[in-house]
C-alpha atoms as a PDB file:
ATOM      1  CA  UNK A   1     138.371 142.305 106.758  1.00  0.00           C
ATOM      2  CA  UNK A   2     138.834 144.808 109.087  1.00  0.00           C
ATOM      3  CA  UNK A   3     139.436 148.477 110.349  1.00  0.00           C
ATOM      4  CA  UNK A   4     141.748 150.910 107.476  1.00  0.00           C
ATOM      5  CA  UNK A   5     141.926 153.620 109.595  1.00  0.00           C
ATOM      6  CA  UNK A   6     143.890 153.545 112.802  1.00  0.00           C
ATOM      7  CA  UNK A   7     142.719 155.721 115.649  1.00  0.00           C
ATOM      8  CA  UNK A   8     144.207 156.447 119.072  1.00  0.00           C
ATOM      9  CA  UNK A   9     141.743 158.039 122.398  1.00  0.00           C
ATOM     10  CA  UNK A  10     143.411 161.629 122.083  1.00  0.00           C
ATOM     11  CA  UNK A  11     142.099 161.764 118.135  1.00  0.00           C
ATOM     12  CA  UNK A  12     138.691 160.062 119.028  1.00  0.00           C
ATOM     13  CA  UNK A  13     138.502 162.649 122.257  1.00  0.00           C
ATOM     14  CA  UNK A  14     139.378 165.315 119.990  1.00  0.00           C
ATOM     15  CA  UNK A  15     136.395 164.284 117.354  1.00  0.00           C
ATOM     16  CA  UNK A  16     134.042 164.412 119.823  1.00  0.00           C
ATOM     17  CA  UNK A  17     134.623 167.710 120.713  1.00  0.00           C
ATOM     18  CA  UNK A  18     132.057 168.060 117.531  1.00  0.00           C
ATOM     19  CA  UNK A  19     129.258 166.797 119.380  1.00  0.00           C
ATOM     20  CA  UNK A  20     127.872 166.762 122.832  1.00  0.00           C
ATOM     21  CA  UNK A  21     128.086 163.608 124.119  1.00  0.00           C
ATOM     22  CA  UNK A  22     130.445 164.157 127.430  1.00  0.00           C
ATOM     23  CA  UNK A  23     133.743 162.391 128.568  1.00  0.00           C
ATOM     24  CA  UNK A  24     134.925 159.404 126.188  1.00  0.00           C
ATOM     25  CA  UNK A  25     134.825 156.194 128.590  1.00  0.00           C
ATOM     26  CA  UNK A  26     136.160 153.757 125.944  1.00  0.00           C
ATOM     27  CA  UNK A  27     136.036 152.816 122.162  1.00  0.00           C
ATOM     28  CA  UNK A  28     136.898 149.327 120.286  1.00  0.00           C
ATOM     29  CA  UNK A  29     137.251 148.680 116.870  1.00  0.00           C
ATOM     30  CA  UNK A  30     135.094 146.601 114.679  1.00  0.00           C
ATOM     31  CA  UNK A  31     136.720 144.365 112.674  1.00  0.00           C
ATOM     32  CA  UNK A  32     134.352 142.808 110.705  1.00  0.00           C
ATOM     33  CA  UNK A  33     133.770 145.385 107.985  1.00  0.00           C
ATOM     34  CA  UNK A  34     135.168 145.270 104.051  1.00  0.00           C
ATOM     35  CA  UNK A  35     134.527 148.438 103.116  1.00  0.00           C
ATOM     36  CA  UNK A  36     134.576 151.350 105.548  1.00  0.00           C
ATOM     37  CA  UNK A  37     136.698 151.716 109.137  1.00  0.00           C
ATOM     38  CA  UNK A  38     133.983 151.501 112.336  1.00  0.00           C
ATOM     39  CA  UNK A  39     134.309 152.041 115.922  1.00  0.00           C
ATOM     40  CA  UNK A  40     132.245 151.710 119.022  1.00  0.00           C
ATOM     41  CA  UNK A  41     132.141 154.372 120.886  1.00  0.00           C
ATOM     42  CA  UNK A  42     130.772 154.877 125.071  1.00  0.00           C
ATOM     43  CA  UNK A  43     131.058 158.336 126.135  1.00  0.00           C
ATOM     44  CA  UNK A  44     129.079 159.853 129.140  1.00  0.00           C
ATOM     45  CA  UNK A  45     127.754 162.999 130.636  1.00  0.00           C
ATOM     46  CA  UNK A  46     126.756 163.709 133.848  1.00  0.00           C
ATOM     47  CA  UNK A  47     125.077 160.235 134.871  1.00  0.00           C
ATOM     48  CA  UNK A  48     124.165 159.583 131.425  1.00  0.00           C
ATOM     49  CA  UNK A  49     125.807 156.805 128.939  1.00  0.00           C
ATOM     50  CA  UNK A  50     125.577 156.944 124.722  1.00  0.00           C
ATOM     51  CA  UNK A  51     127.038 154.189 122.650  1.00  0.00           C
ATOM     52  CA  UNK A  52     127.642 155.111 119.281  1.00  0.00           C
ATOM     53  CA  UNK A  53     129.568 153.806 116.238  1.00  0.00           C
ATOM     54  CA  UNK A  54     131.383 155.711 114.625  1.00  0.00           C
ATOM     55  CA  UNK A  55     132.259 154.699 110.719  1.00  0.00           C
ATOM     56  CA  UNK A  56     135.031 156.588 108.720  1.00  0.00           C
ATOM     57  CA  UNK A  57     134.282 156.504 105.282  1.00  0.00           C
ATOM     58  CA  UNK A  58     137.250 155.089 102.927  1.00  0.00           C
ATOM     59  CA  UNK A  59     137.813 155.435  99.647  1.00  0.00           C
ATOM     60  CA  UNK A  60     134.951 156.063  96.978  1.00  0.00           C
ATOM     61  CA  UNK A  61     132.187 155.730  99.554  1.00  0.00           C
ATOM     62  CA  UNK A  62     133.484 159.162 100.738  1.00  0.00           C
ATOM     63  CA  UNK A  63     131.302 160.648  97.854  1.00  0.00           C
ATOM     64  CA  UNK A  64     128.576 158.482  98.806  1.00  0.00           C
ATOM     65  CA  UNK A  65     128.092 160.073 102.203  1.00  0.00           C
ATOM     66  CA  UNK A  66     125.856 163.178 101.869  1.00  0.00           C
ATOM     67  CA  UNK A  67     123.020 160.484  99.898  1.00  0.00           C
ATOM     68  CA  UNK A  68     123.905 157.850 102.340  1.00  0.00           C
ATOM     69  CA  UNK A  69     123.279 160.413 105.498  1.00  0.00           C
ATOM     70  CA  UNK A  70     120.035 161.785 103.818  1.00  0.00           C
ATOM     71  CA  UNK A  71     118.347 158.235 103.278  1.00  0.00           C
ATOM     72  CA  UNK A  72     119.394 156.892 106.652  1.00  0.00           C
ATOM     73  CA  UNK A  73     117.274 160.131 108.169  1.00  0.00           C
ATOM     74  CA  UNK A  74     114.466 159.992 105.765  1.00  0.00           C
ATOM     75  CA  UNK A  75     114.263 155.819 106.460  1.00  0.00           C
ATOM     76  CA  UNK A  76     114.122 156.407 110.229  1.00  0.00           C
ATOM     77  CA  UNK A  77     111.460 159.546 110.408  1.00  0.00           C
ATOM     78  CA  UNK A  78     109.092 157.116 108.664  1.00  0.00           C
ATOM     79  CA  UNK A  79     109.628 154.742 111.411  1.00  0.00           C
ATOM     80  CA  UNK A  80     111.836 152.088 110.024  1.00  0.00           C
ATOM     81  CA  UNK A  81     114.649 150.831 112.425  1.00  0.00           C
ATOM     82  CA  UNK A  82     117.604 153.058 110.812  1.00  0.00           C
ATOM     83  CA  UNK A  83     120.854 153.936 113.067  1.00  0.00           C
ATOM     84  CA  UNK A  84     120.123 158.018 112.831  1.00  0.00           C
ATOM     85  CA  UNK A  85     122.973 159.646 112.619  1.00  0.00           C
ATOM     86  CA  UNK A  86     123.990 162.363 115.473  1.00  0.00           C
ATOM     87  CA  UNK A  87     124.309 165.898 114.783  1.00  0.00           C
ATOM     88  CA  UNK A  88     127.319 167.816 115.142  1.00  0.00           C
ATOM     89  CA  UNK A  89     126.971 170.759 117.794  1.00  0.00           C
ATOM     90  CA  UNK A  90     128.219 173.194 114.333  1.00  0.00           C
ATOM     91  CA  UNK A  91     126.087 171.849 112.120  1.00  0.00           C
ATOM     92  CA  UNK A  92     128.619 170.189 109.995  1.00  0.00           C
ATOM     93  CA  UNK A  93     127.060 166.971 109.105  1.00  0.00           C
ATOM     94  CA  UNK A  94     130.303 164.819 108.363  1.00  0.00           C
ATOM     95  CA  UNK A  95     133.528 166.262 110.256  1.00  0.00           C
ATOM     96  CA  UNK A  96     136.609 164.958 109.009  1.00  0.00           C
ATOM     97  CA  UNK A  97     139.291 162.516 111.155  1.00  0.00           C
ATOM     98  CA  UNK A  98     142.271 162.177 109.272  1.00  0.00           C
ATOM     99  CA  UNK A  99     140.931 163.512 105.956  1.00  0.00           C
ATOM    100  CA  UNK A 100     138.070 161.266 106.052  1.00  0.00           C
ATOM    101  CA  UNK A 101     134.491 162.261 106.033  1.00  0.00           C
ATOM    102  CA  UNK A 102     132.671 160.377 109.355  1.00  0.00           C
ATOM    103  CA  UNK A 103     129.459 159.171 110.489  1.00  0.00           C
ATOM    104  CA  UNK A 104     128.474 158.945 114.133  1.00  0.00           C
ATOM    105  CA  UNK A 105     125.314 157.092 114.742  1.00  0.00           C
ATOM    106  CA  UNK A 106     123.459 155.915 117.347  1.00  0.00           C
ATOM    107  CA  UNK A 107     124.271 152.149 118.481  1.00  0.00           C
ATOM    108  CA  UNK A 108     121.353 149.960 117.674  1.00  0.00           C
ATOM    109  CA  UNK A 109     120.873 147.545 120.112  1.00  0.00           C
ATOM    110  CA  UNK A 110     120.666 143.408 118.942  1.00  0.00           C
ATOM    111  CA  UNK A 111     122.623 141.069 117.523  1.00  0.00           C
ATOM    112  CA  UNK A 112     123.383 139.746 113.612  1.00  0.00           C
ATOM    113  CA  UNK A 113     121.660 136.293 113.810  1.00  0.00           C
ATOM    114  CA  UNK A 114     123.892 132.966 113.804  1.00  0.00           C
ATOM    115  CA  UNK A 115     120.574 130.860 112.411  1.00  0.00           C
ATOM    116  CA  UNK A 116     118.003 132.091 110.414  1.00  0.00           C
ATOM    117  CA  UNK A 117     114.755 130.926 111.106  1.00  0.00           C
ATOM    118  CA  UNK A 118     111.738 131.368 108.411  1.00  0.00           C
ATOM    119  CA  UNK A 119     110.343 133.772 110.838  1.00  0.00           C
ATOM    120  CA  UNK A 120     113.369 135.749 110.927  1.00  0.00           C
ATOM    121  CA  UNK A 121     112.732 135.743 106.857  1.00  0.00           C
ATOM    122  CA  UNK A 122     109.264 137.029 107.172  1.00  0.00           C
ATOM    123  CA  UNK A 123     110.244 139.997 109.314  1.00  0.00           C
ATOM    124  CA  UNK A 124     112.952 141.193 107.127  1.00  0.00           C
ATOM    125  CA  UNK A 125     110.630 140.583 104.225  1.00  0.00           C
ATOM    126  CA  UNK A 126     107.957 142.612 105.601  1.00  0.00           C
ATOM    127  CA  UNK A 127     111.126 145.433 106.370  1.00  0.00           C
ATOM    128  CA  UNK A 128     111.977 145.278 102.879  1.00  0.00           C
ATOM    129  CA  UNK A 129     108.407 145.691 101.515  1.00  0.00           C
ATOM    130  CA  UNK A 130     108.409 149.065 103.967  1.00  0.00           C
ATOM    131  CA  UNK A 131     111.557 149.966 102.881  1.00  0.00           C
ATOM    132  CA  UNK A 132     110.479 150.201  99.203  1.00  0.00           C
ATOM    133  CA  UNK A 133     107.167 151.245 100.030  1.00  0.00           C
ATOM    134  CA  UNK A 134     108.575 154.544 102.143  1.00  0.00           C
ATOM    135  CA  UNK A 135     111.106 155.267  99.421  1.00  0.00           C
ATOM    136  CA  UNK A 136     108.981 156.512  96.882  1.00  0.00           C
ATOM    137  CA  UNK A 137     108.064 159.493  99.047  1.00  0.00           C
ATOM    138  CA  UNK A 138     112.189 160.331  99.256  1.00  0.00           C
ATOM    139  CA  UNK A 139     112.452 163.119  96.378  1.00  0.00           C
ATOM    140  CA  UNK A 140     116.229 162.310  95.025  1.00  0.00           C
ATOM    141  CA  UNK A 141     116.978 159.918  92.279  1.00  0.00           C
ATOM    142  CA  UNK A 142     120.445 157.803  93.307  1.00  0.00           C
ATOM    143  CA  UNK A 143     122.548 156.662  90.736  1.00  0.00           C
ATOM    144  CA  UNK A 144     122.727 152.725  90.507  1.00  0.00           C
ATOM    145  CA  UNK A 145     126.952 152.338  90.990  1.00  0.00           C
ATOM    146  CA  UNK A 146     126.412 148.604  90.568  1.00  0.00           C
ATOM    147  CA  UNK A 147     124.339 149.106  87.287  1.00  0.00           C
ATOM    148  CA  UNK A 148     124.786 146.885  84.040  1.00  0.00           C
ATOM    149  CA  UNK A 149     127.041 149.443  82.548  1.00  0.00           C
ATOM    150  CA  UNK A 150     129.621 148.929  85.740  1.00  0.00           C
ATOM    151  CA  UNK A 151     129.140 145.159  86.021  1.00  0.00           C
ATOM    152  CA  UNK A 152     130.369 145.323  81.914  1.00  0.00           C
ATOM    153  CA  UNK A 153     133.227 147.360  83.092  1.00  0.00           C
ATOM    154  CA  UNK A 154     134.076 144.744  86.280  1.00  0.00           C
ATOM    155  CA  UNK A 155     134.080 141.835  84.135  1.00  0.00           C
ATOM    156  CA  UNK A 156     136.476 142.945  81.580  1.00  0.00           C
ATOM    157  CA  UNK A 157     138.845 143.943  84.926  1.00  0.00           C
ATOM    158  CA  UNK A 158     138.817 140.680  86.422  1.00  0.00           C
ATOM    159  CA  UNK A 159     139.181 138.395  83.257  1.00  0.00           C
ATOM    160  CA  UNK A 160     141.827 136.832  84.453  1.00  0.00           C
ATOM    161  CA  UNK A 161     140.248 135.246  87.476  1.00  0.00           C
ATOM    162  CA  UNK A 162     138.026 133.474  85.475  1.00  0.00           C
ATOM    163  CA  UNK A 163     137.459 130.469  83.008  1.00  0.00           C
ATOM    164  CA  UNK A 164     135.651 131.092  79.539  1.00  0.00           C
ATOM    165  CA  UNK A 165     132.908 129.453  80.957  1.00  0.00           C
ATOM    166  CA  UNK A 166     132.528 131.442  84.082  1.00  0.00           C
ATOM    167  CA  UNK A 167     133.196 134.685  81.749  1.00  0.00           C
ATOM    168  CA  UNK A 168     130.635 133.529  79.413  1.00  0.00           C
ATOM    169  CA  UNK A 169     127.833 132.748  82.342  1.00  0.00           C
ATOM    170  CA  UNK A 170     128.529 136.309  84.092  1.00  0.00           C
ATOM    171  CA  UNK A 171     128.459 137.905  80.398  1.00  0.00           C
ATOM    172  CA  UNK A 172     125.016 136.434  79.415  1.00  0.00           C
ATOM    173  CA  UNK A 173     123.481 137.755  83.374  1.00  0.00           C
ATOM    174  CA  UNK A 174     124.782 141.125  82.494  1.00  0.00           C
ATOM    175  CA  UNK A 175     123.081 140.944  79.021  1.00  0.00           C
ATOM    176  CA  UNK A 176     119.607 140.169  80.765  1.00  0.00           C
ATOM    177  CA  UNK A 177     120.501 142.723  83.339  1.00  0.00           C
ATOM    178  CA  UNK A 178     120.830 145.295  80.467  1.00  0.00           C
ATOM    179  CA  UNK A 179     117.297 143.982  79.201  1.00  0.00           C
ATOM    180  CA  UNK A 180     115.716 144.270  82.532  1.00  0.00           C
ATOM    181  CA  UNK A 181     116.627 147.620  83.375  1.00  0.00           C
ATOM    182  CA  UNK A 182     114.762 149.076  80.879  1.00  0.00           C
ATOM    183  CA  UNK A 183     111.685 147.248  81.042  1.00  0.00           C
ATOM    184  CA  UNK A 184     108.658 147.834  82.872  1.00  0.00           C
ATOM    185  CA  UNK A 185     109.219 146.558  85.965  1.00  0.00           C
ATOM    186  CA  UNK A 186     109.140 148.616  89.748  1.00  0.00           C
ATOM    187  CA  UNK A 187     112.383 150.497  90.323  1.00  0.00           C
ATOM    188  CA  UNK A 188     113.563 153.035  92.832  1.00  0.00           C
ATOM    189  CA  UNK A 189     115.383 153.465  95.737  1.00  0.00           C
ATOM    190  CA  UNK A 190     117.629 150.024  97.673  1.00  0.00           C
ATOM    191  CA  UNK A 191     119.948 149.132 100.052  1.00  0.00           C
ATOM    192  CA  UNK A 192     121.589 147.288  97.740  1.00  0.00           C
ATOM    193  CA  UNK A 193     123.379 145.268 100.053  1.00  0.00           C
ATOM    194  CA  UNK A 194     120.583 143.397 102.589  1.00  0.00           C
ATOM    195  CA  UNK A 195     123.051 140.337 103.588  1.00  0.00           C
ATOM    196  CA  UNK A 196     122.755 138.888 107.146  1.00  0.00           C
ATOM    197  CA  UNK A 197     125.454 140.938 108.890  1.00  0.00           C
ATOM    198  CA  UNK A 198     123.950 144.430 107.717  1.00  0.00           C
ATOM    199  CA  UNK A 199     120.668 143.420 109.771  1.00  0.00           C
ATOM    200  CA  UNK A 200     120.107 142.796 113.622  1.00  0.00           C
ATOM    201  CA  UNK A 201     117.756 140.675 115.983  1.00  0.00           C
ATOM    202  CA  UNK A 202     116.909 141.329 119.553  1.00  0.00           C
ATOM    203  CA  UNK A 203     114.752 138.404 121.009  1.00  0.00           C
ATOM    204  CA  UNK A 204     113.799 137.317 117.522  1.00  0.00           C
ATOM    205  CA  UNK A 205     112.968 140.670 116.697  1.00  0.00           C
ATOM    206  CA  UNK A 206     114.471 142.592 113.928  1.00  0.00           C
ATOM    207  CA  UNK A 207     115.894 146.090 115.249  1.00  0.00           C
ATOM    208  CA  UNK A 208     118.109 147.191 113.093  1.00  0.00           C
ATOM    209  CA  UNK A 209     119.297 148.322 109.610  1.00  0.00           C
ATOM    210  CA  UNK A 210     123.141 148.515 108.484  1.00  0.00           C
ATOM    211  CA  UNK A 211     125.112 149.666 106.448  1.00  0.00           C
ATOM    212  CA  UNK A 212     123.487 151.816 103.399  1.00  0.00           C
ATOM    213  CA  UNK A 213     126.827 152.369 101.547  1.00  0.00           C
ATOM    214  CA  UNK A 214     125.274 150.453  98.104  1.00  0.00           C
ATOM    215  CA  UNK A 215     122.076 152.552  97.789  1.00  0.00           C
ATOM    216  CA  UNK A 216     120.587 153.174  94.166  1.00  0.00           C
ATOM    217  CA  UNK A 217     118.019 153.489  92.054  1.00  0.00           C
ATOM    218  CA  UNK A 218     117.570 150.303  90.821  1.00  0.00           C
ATOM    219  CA  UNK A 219     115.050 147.621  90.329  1.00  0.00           C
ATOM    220  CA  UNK A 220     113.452 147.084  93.847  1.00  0.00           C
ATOM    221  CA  UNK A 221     113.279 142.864  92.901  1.00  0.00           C
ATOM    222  CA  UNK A 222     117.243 143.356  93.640  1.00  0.00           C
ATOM    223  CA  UNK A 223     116.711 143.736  96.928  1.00  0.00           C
ATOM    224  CA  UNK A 224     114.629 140.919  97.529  1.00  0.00           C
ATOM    225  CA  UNK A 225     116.723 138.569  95.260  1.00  0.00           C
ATOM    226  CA  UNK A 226     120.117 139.687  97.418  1.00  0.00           C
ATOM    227  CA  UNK A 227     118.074 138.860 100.481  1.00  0.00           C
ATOM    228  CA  UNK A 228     116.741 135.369  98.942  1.00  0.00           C
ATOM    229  CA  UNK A 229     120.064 134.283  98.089  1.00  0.00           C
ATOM    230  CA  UNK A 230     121.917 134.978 101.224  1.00  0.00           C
ATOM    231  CA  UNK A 231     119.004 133.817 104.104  1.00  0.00           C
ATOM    232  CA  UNK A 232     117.235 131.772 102.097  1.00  0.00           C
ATOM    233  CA  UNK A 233     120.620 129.520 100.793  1.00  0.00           C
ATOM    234  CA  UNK A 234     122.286 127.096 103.420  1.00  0.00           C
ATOM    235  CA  UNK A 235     125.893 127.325 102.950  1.00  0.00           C
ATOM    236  CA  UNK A 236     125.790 124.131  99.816  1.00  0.00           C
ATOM    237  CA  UNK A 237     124.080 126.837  98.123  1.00  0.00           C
ATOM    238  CA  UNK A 238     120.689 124.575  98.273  1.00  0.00           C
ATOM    239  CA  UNK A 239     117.667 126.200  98.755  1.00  0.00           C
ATOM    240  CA  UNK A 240     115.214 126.361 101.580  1.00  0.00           C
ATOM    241  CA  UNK A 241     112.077 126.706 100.652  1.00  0.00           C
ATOM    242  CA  UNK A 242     110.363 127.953 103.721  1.00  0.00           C
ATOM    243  CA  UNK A 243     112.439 130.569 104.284  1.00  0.00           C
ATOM    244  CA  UNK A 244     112.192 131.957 100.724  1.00  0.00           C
ATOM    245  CA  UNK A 245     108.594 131.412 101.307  1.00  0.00           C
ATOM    246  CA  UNK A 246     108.342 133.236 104.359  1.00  0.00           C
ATOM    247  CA  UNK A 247     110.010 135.975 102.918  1.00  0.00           C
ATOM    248  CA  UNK A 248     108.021 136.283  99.765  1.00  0.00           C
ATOM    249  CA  UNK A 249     105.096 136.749 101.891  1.00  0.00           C
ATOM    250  CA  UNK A 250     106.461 139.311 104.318  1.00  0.00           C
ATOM    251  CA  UNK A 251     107.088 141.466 101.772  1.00  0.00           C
ATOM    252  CA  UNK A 252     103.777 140.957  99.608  1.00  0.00           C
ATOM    253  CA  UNK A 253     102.272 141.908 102.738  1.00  0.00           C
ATOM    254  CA  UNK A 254     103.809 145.333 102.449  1.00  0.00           C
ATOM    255  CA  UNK A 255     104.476 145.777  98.657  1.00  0.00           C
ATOM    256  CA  UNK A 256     102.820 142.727  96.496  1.00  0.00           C
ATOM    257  CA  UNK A 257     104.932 141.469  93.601  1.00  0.00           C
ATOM    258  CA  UNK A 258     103.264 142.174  90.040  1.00  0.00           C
ATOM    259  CA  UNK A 259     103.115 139.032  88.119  1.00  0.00           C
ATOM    260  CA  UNK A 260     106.036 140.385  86.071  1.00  0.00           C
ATOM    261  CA  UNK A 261     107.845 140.791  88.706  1.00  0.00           C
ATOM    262  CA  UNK A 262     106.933 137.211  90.042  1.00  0.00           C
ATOM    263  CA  UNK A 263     108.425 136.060  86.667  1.00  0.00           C
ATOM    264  CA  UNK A 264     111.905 137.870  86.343  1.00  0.00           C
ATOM    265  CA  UNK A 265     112.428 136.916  89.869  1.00  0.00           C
ATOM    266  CA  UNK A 266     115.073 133.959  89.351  1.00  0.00           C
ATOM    267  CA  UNK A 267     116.649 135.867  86.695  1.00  0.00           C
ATOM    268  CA  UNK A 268     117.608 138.879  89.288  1.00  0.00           C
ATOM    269  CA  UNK A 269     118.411 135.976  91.762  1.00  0.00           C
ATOM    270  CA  UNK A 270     121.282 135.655  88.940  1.00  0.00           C
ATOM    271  CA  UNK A 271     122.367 139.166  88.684  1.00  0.00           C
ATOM    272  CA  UNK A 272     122.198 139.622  91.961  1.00  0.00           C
ATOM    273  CA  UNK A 273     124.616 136.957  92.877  1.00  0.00           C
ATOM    274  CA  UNK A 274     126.897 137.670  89.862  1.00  0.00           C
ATOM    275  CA  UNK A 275     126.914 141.425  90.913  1.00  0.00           C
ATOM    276  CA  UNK A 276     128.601 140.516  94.074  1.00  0.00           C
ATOM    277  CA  UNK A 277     130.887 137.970  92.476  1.00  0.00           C
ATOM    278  CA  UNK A 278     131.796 140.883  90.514  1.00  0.00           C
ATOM    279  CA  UNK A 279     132.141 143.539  93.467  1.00  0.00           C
ATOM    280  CA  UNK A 280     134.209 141.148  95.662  1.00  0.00           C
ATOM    281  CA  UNK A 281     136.926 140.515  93.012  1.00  0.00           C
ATOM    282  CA  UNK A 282     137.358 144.171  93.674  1.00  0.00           C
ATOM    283  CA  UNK A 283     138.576 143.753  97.037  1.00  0.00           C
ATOM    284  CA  UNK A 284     141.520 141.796  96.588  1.00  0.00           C
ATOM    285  CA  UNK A 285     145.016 143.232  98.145  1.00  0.00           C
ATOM    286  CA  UNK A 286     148.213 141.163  97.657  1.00  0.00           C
ATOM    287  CA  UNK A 287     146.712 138.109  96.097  1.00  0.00           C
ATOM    288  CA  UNK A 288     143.720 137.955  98.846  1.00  0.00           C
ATOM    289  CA  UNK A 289     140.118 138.458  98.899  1.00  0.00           C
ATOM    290  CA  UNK A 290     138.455 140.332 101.389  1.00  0.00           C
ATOM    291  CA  UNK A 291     135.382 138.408 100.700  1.00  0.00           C
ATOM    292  CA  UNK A 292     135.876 135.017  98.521  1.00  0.00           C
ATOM    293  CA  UNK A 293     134.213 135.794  94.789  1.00  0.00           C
ATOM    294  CA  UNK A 294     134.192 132.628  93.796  1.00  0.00           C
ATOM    295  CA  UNK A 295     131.489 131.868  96.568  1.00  0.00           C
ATOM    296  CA  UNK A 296     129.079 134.188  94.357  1.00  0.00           C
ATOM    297  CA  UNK A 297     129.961 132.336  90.912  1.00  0.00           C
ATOM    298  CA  UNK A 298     129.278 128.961  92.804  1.00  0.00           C
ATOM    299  CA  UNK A 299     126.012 130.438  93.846  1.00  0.00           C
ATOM    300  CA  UNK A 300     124.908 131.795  90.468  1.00  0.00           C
ATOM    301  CA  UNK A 301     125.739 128.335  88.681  1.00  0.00           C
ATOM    302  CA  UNK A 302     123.401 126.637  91.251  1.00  0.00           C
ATOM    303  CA  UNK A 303     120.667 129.272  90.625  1.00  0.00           C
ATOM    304  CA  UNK A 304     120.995 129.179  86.785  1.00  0.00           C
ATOM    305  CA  UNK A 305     120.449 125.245  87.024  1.00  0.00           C
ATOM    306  CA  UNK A 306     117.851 125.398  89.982  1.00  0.00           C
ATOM    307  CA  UNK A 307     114.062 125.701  89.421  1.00  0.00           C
ATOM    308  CA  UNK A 308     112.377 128.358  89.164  1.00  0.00           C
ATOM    309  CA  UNK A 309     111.312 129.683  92.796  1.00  0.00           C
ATOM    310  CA  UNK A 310     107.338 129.541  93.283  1.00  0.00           C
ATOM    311  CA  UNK A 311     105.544 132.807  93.950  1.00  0.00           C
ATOM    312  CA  UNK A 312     102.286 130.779  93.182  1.00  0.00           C
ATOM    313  CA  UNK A 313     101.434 131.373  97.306  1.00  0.00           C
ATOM    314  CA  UNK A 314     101.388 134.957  96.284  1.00  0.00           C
END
């Protein structure tokens, strides 16, 4: 992990010169992403200080940008606690540094959580029930880049990080994946990627929505089964059952689950975690792994032995 783009104060001074946002005071890197480069930046004008952070978009997510822009606006006029991005003083939404497309947001303020408490669950529940609930008024269909089709196409790359049996396992997920998809059950827009770091707290209060790089159309139970597995799992991969509670009703209290949804539940808990099993064995450079895959696989072998989870409260 960490920043792909290296950036010294005349280039970031420069940059700003798109917006009007004064005298740069200082900026840091932040080294704690996979994916993209990010920086925060303090600039000032007059008596006045902004914090920003600034994100240079790397690689394939460079395509993603325009969608990624448009959702984070559309999220945060409705009133959900999105990072809006700032507007460039010529219009041009996504100046380039270095030949990368850019996003300069507005610093949230909070913090991403070090415990999770079922409270904690119930708030980003009830986010997540908004979330969906808002989206259906946003008038673009995004492509799913994580759909069955692509998880096919990831396994067969990274066959030879796996056993049969672990090949097997993430081969009969993306079968029911396949199945799922073109069922009956709610789809449309997610953020596809709703783990603890992409979501901040201030005073047990959550303020703040990262990171919208993995949006799609896609079945809106993905969201809440990425979320289950990552706050609701200690770190033995055992469940906890009031914060999965808690959760489930946060969100019915904003969107409730139809009964079919209650039942294909566990089975997206699968996908979910074999999606980003799949997706992390894409990040590895000189024999490394950004983020470990085999944490996933672990996780989706627990879940495909576990019980089903109860929605009965619901």
């Amino acid at each position: 992990m960490g920043v792909f783009t290296s950036l010294t104060a005349e280039e970031i001074k420069t940059h700003l010169k798109h917006y009007d946002l004064g005298e740069l005071d200082y900026f840091e890197a932040i080294t704690e992403g996979i994916e993209n480069s990010n920086y925060l930046i303090a600039t000032h004008r007059h008596e006045h200080q902004f914090l920003s952070i600034l994100t240079i978009v790397e690689g394939a997510n460079a395509a993603k940008i325009s969608d990624v822009s448009a959702v984070m606006k559309h999220l945060a006029h409705y009133g959900l606690p999105i990072p809006n991005p700032r507007l460039s003083q010529d219009d041009r939404g996504h100046p380039d540094l270095q030949g990368k497309p850019t996003l300069l947001m507005v610093k949230l303020p909070g913090k991403h959580l070090e415990t999770v408490s079922p409270e904690h669950c119930r708030q980003l529940g009830a986010m997540l029930g908004r979330l969906h609930t808002i989206s259906t008024a946003y008038p673009v269909s995004i492509k799913n880049a994580f759909d069955s089709t692509w998880m096919d196409q990831a396994l067969g790359a990274v066959r030879q990080h796996l056993s049969k049996a672990e090949i097997a396992l993430l081969q009969t997920v993306i079968d029911r994946y396949q199945t799922l998809e073109s069922s009956t059950l709610p789809q449309g827009l997610i953020h596809g990627d709703l783990f603890t770091d992409n979501i901040l707290f201030k005073d047990n209060a959550l303020v703040g929505v990262l990171d919208f790089f993995h949006i799609g159309h896609d079945l809106w139970l993905m969201d809440l089964a990425i979320a289950l597995n990552d706050w609701c799992m200690n770190q033995q991969f055992q469940a906890m059952p009031a914060h999965a509670t808690a959760m489930l009703e946060g969100y019915h209290a904003q969107r409730p689950l139809e009964p079919e949804e209650q039942r294909a539940l566990n089975d997206v808990r699968q996908i979910a975690a074999a999606r980003f099993a799949l997706t992390r064995f894409e990040t590895e450079a000189g024999g490394q792994f950004r983020k470990d895959p085999y944490d996933q696989l672990k996780r989706l072998a627990v879940l495909q032995q576990a019980a089903p989870l109860t929605t009965d409260p619901l």
